[in-house]
C-alpha atoms as a PDB file:
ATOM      1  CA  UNK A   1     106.378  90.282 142.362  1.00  0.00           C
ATOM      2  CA  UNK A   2     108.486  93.231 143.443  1.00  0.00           C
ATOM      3  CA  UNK A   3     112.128  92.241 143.377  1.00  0.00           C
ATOM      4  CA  UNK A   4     114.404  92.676 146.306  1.00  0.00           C
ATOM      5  CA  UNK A   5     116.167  95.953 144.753  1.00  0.00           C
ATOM      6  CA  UNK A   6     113.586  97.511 144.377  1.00  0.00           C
ATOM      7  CA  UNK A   7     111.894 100.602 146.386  1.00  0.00           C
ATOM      8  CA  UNK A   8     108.645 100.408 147.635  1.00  0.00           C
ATOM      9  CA  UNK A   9     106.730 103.527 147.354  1.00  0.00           C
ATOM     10  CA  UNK A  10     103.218 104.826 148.335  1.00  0.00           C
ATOM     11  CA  UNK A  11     102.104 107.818 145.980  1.00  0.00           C
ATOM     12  CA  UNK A  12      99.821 110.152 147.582  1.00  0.00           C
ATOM     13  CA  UNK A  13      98.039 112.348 144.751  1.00  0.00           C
ATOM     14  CA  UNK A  14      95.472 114.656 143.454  1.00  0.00           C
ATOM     15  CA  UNK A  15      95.370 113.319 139.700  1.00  0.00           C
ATOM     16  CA  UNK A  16      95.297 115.930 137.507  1.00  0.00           C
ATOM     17  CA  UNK A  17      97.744 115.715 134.269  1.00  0.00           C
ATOM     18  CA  UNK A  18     100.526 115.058 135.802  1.00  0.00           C
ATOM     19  CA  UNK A  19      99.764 113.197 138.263  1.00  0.00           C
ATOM     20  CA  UNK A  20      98.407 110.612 135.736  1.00  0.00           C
ATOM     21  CA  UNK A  21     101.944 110.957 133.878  1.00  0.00           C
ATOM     22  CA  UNK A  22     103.575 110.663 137.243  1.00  0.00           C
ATOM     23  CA  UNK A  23     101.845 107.606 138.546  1.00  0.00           C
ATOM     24  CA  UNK A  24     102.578 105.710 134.631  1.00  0.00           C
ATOM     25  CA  UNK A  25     105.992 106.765 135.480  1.00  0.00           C
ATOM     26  CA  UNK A  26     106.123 105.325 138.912  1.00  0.00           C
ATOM     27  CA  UNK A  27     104.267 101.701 137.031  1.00  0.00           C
ATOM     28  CA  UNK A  28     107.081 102.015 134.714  1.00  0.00           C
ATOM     29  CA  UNK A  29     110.399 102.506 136.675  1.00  0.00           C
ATOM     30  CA  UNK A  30     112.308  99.843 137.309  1.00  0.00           C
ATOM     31  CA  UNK A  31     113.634 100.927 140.542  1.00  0.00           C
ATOM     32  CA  UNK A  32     110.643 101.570 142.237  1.00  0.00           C
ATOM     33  CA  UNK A  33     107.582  99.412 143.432  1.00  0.00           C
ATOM     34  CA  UNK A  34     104.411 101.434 143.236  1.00  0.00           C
ATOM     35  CA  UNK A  35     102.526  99.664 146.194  1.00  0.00           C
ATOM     36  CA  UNK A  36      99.318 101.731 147.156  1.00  0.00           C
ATOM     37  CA  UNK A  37      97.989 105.247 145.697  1.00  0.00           C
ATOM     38  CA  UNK A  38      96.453 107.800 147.793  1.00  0.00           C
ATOM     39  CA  UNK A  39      93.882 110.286 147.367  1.00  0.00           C
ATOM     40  CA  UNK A  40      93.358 114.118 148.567  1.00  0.00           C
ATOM     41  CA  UNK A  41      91.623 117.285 147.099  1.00  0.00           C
ATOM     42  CA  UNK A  42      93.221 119.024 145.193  1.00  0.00           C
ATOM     43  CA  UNK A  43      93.428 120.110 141.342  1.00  0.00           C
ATOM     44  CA  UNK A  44      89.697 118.197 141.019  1.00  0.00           C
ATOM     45  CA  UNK A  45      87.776 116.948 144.122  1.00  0.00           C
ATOM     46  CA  UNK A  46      88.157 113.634 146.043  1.00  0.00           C
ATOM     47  CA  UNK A  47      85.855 111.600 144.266  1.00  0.00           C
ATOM     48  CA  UNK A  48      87.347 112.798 141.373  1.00  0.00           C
ATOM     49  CA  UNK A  49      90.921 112.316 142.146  1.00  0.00           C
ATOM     50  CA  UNK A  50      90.188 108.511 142.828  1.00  0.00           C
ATOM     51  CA  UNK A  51      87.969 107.810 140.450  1.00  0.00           C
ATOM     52  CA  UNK A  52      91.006 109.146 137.734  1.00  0.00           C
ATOM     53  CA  UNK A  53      93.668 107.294 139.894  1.00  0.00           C
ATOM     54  CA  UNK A  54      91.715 103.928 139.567  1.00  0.00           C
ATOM     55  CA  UNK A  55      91.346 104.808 135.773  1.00  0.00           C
ATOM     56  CA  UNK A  56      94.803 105.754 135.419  1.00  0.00           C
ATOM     57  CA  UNK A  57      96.206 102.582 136.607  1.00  0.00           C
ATOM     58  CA  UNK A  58      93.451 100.340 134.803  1.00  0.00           C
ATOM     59  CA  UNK A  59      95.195 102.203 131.785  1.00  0.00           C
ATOM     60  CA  UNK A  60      98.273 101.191 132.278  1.00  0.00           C
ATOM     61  CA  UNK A  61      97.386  96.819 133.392  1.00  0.00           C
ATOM     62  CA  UNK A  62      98.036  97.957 137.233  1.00  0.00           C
ATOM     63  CA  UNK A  63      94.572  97.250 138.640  1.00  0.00           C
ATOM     64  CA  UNK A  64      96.728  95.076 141.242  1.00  0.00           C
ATOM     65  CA  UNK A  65      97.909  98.636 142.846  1.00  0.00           C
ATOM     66  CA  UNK A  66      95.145  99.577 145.718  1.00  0.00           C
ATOM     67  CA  UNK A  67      93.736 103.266 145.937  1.00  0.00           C
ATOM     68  CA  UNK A  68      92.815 104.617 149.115  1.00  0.00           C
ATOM     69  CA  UNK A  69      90.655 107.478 149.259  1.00  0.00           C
ATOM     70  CA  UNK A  70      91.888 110.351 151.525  1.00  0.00           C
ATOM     71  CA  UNK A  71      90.813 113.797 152.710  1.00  0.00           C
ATOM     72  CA  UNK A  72      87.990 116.072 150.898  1.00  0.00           C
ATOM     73  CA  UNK A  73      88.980 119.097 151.810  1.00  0.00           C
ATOM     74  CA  UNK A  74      91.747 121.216 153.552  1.00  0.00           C
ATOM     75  CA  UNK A  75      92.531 121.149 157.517  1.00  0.00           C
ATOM     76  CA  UNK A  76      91.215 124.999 158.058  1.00  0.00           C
ATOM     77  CA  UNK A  77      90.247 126.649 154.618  1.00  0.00           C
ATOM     78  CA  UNK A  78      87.747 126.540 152.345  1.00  0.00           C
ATOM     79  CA  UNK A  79      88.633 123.642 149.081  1.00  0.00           C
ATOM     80  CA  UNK A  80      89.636 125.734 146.311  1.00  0.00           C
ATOM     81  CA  UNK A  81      90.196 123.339 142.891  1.00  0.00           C
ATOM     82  CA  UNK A  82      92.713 123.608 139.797  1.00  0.00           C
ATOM     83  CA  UNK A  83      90.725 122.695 137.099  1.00  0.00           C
ATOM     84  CA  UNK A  84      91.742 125.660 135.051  1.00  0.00           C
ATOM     85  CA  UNK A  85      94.778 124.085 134.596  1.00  0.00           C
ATOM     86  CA  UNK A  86      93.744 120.481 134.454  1.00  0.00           C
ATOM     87  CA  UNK A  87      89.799 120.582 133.509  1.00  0.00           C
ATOM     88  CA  UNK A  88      86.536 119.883 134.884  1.00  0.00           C
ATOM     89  CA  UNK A  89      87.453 115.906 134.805  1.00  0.00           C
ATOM     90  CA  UNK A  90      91.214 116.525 136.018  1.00  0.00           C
ATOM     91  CA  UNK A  91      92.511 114.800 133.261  1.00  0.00           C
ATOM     92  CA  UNK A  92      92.587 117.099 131.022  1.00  0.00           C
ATOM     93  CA  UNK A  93      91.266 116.404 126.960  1.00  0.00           C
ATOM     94  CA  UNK A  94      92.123 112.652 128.137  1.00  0.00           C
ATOM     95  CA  UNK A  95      89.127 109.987 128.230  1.00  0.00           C
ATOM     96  CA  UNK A  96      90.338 106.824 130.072  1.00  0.00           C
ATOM     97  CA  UNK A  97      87.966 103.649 130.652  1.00  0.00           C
ATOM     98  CA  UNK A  98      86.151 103.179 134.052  1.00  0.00           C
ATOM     99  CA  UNK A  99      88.410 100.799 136.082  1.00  0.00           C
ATOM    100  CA  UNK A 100      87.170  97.116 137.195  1.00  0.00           C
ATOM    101  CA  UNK A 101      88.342  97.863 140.535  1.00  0.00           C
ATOM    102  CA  UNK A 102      87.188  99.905 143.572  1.00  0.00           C
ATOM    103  CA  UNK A 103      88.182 101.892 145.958  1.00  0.00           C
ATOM    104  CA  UNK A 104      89.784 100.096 148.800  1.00  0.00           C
ATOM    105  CA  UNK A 105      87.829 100.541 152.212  1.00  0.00           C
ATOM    106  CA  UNK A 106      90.147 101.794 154.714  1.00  0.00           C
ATOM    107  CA  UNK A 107      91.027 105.938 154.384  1.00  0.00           C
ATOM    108  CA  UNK A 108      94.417 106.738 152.871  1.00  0.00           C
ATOM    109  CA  UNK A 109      96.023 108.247 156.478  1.00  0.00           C
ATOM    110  CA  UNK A 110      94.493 105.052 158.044  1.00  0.00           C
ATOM    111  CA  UNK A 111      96.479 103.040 155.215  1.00  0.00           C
ATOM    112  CA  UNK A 112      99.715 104.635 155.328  1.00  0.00           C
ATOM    113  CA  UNK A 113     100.202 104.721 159.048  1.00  0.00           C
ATOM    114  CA  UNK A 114      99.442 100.895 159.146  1.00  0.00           C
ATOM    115  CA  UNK A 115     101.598 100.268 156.031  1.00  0.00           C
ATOM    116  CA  UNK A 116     104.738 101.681 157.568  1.00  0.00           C
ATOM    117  CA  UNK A 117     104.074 100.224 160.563  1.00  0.00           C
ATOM    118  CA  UNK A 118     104.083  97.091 159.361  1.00  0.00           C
ATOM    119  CA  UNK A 119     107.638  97.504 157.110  1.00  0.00           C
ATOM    120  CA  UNK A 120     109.040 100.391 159.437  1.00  0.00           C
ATOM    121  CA  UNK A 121     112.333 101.880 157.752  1.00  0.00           C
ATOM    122  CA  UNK A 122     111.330 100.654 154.371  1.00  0.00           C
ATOM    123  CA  UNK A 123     108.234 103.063 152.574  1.00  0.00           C
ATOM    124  CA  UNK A 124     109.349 106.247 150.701  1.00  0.00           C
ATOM    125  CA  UNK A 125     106.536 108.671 150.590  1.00  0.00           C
ATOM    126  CA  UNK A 126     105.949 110.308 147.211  1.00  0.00           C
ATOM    127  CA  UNK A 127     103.130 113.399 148.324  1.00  0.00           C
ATOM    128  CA  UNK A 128     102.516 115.050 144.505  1.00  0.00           C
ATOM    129  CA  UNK A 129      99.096 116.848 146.082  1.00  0.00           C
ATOM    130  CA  UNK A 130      98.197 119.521 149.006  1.00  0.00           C
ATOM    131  CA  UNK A 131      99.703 117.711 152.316  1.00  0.00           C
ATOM    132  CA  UNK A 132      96.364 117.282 154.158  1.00  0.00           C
ATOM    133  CA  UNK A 133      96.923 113.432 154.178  1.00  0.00           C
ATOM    134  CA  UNK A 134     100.444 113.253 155.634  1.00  0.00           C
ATOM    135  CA  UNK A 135      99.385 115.790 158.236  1.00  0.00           C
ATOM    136  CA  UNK A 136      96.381 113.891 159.240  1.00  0.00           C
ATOM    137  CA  UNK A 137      98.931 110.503 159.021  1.00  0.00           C
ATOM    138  CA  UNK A 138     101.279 112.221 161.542  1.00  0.00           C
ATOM    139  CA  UNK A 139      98.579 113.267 164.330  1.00  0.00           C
ATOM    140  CA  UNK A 140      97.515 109.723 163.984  1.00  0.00           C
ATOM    141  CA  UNK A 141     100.913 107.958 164.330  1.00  0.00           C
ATOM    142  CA  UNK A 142     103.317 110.985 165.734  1.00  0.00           C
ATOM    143  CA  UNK A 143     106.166 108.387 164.901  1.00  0.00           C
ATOM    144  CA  UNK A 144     106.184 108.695 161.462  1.00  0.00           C
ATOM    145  CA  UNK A 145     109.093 109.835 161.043  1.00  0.00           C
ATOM    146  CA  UNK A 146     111.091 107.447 162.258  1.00  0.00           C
ATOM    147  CA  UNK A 147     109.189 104.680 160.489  1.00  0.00           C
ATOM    148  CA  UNK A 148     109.157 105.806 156.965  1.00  0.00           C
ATOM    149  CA  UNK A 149     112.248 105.965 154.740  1.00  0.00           C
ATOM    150  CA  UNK A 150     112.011 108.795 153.150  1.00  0.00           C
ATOM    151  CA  UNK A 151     109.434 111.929 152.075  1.00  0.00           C
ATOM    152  CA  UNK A 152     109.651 113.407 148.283  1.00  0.00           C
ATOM    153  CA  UNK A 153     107.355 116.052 148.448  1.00  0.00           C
ATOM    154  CA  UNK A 154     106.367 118.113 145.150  1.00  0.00           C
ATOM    155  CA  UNK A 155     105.541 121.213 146.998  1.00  0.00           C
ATOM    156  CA  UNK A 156     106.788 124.876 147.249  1.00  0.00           C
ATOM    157  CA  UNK A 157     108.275 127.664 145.630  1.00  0.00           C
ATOM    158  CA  UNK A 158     111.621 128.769 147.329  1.00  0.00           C
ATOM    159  CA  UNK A 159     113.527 131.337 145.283  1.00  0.00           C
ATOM    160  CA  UNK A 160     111.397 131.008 142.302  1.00  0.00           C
ATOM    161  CA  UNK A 161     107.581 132.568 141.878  1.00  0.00           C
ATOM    162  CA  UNK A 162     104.340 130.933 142.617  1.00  0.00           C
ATOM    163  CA  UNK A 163     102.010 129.474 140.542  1.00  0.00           C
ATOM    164  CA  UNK A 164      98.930 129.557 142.392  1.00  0.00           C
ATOM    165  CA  UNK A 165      99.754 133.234 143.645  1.00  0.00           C
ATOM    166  CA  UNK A 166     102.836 135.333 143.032  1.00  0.00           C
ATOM    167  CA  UNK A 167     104.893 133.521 146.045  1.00  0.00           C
ATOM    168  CA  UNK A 168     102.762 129.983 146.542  1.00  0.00           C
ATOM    169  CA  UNK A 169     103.245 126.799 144.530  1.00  0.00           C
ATOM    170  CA  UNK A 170      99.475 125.602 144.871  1.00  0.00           C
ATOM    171  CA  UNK A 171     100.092 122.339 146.813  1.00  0.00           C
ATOM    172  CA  UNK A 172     101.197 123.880 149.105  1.00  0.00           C
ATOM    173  CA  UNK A 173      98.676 127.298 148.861  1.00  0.00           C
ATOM    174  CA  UNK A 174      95.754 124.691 148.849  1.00  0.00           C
ATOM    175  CA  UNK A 175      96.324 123.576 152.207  1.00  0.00           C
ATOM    176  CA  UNK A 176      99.193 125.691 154.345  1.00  0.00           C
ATOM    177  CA  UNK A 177      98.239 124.529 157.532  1.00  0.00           C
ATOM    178  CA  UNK A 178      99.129 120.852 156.277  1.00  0.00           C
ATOM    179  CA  UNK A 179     102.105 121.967 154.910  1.00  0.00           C
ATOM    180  CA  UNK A 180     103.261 123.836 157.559  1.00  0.00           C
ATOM    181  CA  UNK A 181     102.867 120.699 159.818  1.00  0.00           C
ATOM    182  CA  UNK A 182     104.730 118.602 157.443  1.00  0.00           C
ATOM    183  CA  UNK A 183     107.471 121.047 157.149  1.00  0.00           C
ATOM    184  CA  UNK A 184     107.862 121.624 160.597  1.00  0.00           C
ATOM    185  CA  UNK A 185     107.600 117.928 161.389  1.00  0.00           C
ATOM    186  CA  UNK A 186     111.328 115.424 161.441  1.00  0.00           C
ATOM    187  CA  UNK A 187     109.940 114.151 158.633  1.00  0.00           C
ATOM    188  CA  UNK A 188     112.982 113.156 156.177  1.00  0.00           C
ATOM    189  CA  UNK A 189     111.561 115.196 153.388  1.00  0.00           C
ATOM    190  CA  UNK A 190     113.201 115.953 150.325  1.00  0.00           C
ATOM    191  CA  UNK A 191     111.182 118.972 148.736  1.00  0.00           C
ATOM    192  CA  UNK A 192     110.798 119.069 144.569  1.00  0.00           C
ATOM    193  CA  UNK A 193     109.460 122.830 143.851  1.00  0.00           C
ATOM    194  CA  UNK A 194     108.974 125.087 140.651  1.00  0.00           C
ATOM    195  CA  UNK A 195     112.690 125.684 141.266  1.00  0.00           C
ATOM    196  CA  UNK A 196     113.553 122.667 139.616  1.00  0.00           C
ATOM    197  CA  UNK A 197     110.121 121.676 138.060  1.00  0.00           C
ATOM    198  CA  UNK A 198     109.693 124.239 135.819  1.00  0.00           C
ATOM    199  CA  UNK A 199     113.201 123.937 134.042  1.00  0.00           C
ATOM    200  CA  UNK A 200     112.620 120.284 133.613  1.00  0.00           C
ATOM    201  CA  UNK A 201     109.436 120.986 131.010  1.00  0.00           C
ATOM    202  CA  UNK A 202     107.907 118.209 128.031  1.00  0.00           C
ATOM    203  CA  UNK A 203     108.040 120.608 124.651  1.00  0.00           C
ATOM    204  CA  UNK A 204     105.286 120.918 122.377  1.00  0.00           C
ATOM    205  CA  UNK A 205     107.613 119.464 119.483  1.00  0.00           C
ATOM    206  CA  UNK A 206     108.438 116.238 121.594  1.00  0.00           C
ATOM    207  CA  UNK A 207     104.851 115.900 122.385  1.00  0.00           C
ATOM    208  CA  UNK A 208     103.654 116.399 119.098  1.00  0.00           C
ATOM    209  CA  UNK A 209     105.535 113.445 117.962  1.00  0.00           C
ATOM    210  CA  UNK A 210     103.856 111.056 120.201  1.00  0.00           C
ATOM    211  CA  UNK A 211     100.428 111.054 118.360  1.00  0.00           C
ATOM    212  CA  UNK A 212     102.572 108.741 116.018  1.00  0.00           C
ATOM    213  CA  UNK A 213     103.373 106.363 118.531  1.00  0.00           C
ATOM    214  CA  UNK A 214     101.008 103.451 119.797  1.00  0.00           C
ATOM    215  CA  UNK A 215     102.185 102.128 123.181  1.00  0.00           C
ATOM    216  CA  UNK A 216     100.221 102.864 125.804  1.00  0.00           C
ATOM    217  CA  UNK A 217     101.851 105.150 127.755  1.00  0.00           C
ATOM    218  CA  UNK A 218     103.205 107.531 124.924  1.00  0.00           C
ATOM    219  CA  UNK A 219      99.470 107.372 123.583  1.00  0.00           C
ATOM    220  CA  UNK A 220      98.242 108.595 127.611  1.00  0.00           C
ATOM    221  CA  UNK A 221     100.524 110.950 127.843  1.00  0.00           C
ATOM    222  CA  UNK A 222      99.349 112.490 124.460  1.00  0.00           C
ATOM    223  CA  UNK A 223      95.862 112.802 125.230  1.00  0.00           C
ATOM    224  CA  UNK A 224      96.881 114.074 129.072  1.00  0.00           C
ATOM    225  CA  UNK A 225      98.584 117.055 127.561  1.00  0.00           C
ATOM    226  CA  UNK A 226      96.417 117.983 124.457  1.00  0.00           C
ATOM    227  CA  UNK A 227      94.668 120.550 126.551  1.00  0.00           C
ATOM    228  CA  UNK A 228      97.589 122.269 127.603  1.00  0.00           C
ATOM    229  CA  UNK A 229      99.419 122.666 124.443  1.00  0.00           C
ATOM    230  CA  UNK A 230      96.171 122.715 121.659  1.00  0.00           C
ATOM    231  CA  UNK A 231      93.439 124.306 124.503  1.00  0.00           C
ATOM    232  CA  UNK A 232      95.822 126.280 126.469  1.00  0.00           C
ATOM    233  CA  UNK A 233      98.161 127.187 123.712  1.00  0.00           C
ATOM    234  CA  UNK A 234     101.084 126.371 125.964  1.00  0.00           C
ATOM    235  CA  UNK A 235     104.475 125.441 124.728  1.00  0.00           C
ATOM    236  CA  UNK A 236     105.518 123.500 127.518  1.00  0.00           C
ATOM    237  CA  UNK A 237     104.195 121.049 130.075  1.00  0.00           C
ATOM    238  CA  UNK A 238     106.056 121.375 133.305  1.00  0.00           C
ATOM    239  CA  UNK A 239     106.484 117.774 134.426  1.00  0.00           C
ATOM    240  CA  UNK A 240     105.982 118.811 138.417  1.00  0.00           C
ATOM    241  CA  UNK A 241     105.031 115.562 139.288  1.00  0.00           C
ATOM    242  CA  UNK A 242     106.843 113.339 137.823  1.00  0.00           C
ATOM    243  CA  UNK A 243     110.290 114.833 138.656  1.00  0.00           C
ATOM    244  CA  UNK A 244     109.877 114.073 142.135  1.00  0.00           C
ATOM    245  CA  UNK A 245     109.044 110.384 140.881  1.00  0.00           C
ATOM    246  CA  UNK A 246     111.992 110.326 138.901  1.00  0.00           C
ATOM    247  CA  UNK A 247     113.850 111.858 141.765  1.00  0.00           C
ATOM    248  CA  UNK A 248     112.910 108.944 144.957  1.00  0.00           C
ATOM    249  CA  UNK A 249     114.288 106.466 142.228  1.00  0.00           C
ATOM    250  CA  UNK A 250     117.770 108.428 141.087  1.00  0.00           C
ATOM    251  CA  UNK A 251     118.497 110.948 143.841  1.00  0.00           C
ATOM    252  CA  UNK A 252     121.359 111.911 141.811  1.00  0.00           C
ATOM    253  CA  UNK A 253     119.076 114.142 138.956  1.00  0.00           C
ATOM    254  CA  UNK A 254     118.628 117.340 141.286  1.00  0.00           C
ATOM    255  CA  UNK A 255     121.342 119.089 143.920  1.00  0.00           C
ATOM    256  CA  UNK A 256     120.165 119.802 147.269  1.00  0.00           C
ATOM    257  CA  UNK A 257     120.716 121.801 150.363  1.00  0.00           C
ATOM    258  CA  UNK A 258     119.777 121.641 153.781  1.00  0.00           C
ATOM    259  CA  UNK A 259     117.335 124.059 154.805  1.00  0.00           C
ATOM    260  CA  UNK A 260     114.618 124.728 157.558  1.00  0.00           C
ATOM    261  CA  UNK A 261     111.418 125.241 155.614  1.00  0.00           C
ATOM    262  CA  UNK A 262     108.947 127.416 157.020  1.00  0.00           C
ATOM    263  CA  UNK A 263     105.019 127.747 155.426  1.00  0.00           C
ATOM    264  CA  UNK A 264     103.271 131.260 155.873  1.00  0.00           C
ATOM    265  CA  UNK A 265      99.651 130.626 156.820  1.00  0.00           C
ATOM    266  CA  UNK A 266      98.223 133.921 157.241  1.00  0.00           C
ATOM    267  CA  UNK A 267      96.117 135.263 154.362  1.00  0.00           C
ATOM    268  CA  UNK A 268      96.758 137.210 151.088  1.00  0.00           C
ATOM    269  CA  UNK A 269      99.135 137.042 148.907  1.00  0.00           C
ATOM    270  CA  UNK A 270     101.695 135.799 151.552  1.00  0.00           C
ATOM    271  CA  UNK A 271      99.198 132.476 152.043  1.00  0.00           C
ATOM    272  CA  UNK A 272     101.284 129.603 151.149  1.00  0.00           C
ATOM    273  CA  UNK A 273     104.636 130.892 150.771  1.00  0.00           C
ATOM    274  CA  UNK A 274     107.488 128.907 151.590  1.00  0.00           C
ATOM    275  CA  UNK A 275     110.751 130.398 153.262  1.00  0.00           C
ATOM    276  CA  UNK A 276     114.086 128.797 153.735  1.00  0.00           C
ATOM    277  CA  UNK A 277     115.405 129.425 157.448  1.00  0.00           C
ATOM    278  CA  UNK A 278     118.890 128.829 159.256  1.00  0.00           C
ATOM    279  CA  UNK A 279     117.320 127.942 162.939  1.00  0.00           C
ATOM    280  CA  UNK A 280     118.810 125.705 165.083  1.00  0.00           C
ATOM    281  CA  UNK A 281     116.077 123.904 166.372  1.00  0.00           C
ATOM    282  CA  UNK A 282     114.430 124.043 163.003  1.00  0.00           C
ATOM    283  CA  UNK A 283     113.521 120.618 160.861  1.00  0.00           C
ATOM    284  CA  UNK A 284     116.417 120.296 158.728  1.00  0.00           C
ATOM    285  CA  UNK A 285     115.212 119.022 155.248  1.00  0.00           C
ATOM    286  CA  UNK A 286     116.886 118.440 151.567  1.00  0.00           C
ATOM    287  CA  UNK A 287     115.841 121.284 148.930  1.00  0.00           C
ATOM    288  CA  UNK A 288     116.404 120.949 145.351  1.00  0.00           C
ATOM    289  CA  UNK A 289     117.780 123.677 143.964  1.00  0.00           C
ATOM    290  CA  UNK A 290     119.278 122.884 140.847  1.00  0.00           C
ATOM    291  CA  UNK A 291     118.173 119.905 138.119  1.00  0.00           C
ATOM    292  CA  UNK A 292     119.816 117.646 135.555  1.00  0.00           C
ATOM    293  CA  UNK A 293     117.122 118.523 132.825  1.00  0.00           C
ATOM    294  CA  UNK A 294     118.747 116.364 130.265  1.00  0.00           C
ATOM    295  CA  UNK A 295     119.145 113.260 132.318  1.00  0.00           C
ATOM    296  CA  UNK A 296     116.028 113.580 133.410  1.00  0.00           C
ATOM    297  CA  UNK A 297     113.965 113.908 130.178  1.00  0.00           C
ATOM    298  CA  UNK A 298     115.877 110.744 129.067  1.00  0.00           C
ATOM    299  CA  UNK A 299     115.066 109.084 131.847  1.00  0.00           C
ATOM    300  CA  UNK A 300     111.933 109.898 131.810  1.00  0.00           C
ATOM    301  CA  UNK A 301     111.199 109.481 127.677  1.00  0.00           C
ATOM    302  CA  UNK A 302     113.116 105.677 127.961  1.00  0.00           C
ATOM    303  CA  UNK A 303     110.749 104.646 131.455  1.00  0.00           C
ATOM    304  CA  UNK A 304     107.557 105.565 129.095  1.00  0.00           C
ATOM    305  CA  UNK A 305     108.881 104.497 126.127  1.00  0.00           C
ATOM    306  CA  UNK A 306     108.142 107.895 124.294  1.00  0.00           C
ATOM    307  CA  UNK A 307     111.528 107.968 122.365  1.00  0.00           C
END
């Protein structure tokens, strides 16, 4: 039973890597209450994405947390996948047991509109995935804004290059009409991008010590990121997701500054590139822009128990 401090969240995801490792770390902080998970395309398909969301949280004893499955493919473009990054599965090198559990019935815009209907002022949005669910969630219930609490959004690349082209961050390049509906919305969004994700990395040395360890999460988030430190060769594993997790429960790990955010939905290499803006009448929303790295990777190693 979720105690009376605590936040109650809805993650909306595309599991891949780290969404798995964000979603453990939403199970495991004590400040938040992971009530629902929702699905989009994104780094793997739909079915995909909820089929490793149920297995993710079957992994970790939270079959109690609903899944909702949510939109297969992008508002006005064609569905273009990450699994070079995260594999054919999504989750990486990582095997995890089919879950007991199904899907739940009703979409995932259908079931967050109704959830913050019913506890208006209290749900914090957590999107970690291409924004084609919150968009379709706003033309259904136009005030959603003033019922949820709060938006965390890992999405963008402000002063910082791209990742799924040399100015786009790919959640946001995978569906830029969403995004720019989002972002133009009074949405009270808080936006985590490769600014501050990719200085707030796991190491190849701290991950190599977890193949010692035998708790279930440090023993998930070994297998999770085996393919991008033994298959890719990488030396670092940019926790994207999870920082914005970390951030809805301590506000206090990244600075911020109030920006208009503006998404370019034309095409080539400008597709998915988001500006900052000083407009008047433009959306005024929190940008990270800076990152306690150390705080963070403690909080972050303690929650899982990886230390």
């Amino acid at each position: 039973m979720a105690g009376a401090s605590k936040n109650p969240v809805i993650m909306d995801v595309d599991t891949g890597v780290d969404d798995a490792v964000a979603i453990a770390l939403a199970t495991r902080l004590p400040d938040l209450d992971l009530i629902g998970v929702t699905t989009v395309a994104g780094n793997v398909d739909v079915e995909k994405t909820t089929e490793n969301s149920l297995r993710v949280l079957a992994a970790l004893d939270r079959t109690s947390i609903p899944v909702y499955r949510g939109m297969s493919r992008p508002l006005a473009r064609a569905y273009h996948d990450a699994s070079e990054f995260h594999g054919a599965s999504g989750l990486g090198d990582a095997e995890l047991p089919p879950s007991p559990v199904s899907v739940q019935s009703e979409t995932a815009p259908e079931y967050i509109v109704r959830t913050v209907r019913e506890r208006p002022g209290e749900i914090t949005l957590i999107p970690v995935a291409p924004l084609t669910n919150i968009a379709v969630a706003l033309a259904l219930e136009p005030e959603l804004p003033s019922l949820v609490k709060r938006v965390v959004i890992m999405g963008g690349a402000f002063l910082s290059p791209g990742n799924a082209s040399p100015y786009a961050e790919y959640n946001i390049w995978a569906d830029p009409e969403a995004a720019a509906i989002v972002a133009n919305s009074m949405l009270p969004i808080t936006f985590i991008g490769l600014d501050v994700t990719h200085k707030a990395p796991l190491r190849k040395a701290a991950w190599s010590t977890l193949a010692e360890r035998h708790g279930v999460e440090a023993k998930m988030v070994y297998d999770l990121c085996r393919r991008t430190f033994v298959g890719r060769s990488k030396n670092e594993f940019p926790l994207h997701d999870p920082l914005a997790v970390a951030v809805t429960a301590f506000p206090d790990l990244v600075t911020t500054e109030a920006w208009g955010v503006t998404v370019e939905t034309g095409i080539g290499d400008q597709m998915g590139r988001t500006c900052l803006v000083k407009q008047p009448d433009a959306p005024q929303h929190h940008v990270a822009v800076a990152v306690q790295t150390d705080e963070f990777l403690a909080r972050f190693s303690q929650a899982l128990s990886l230390g």
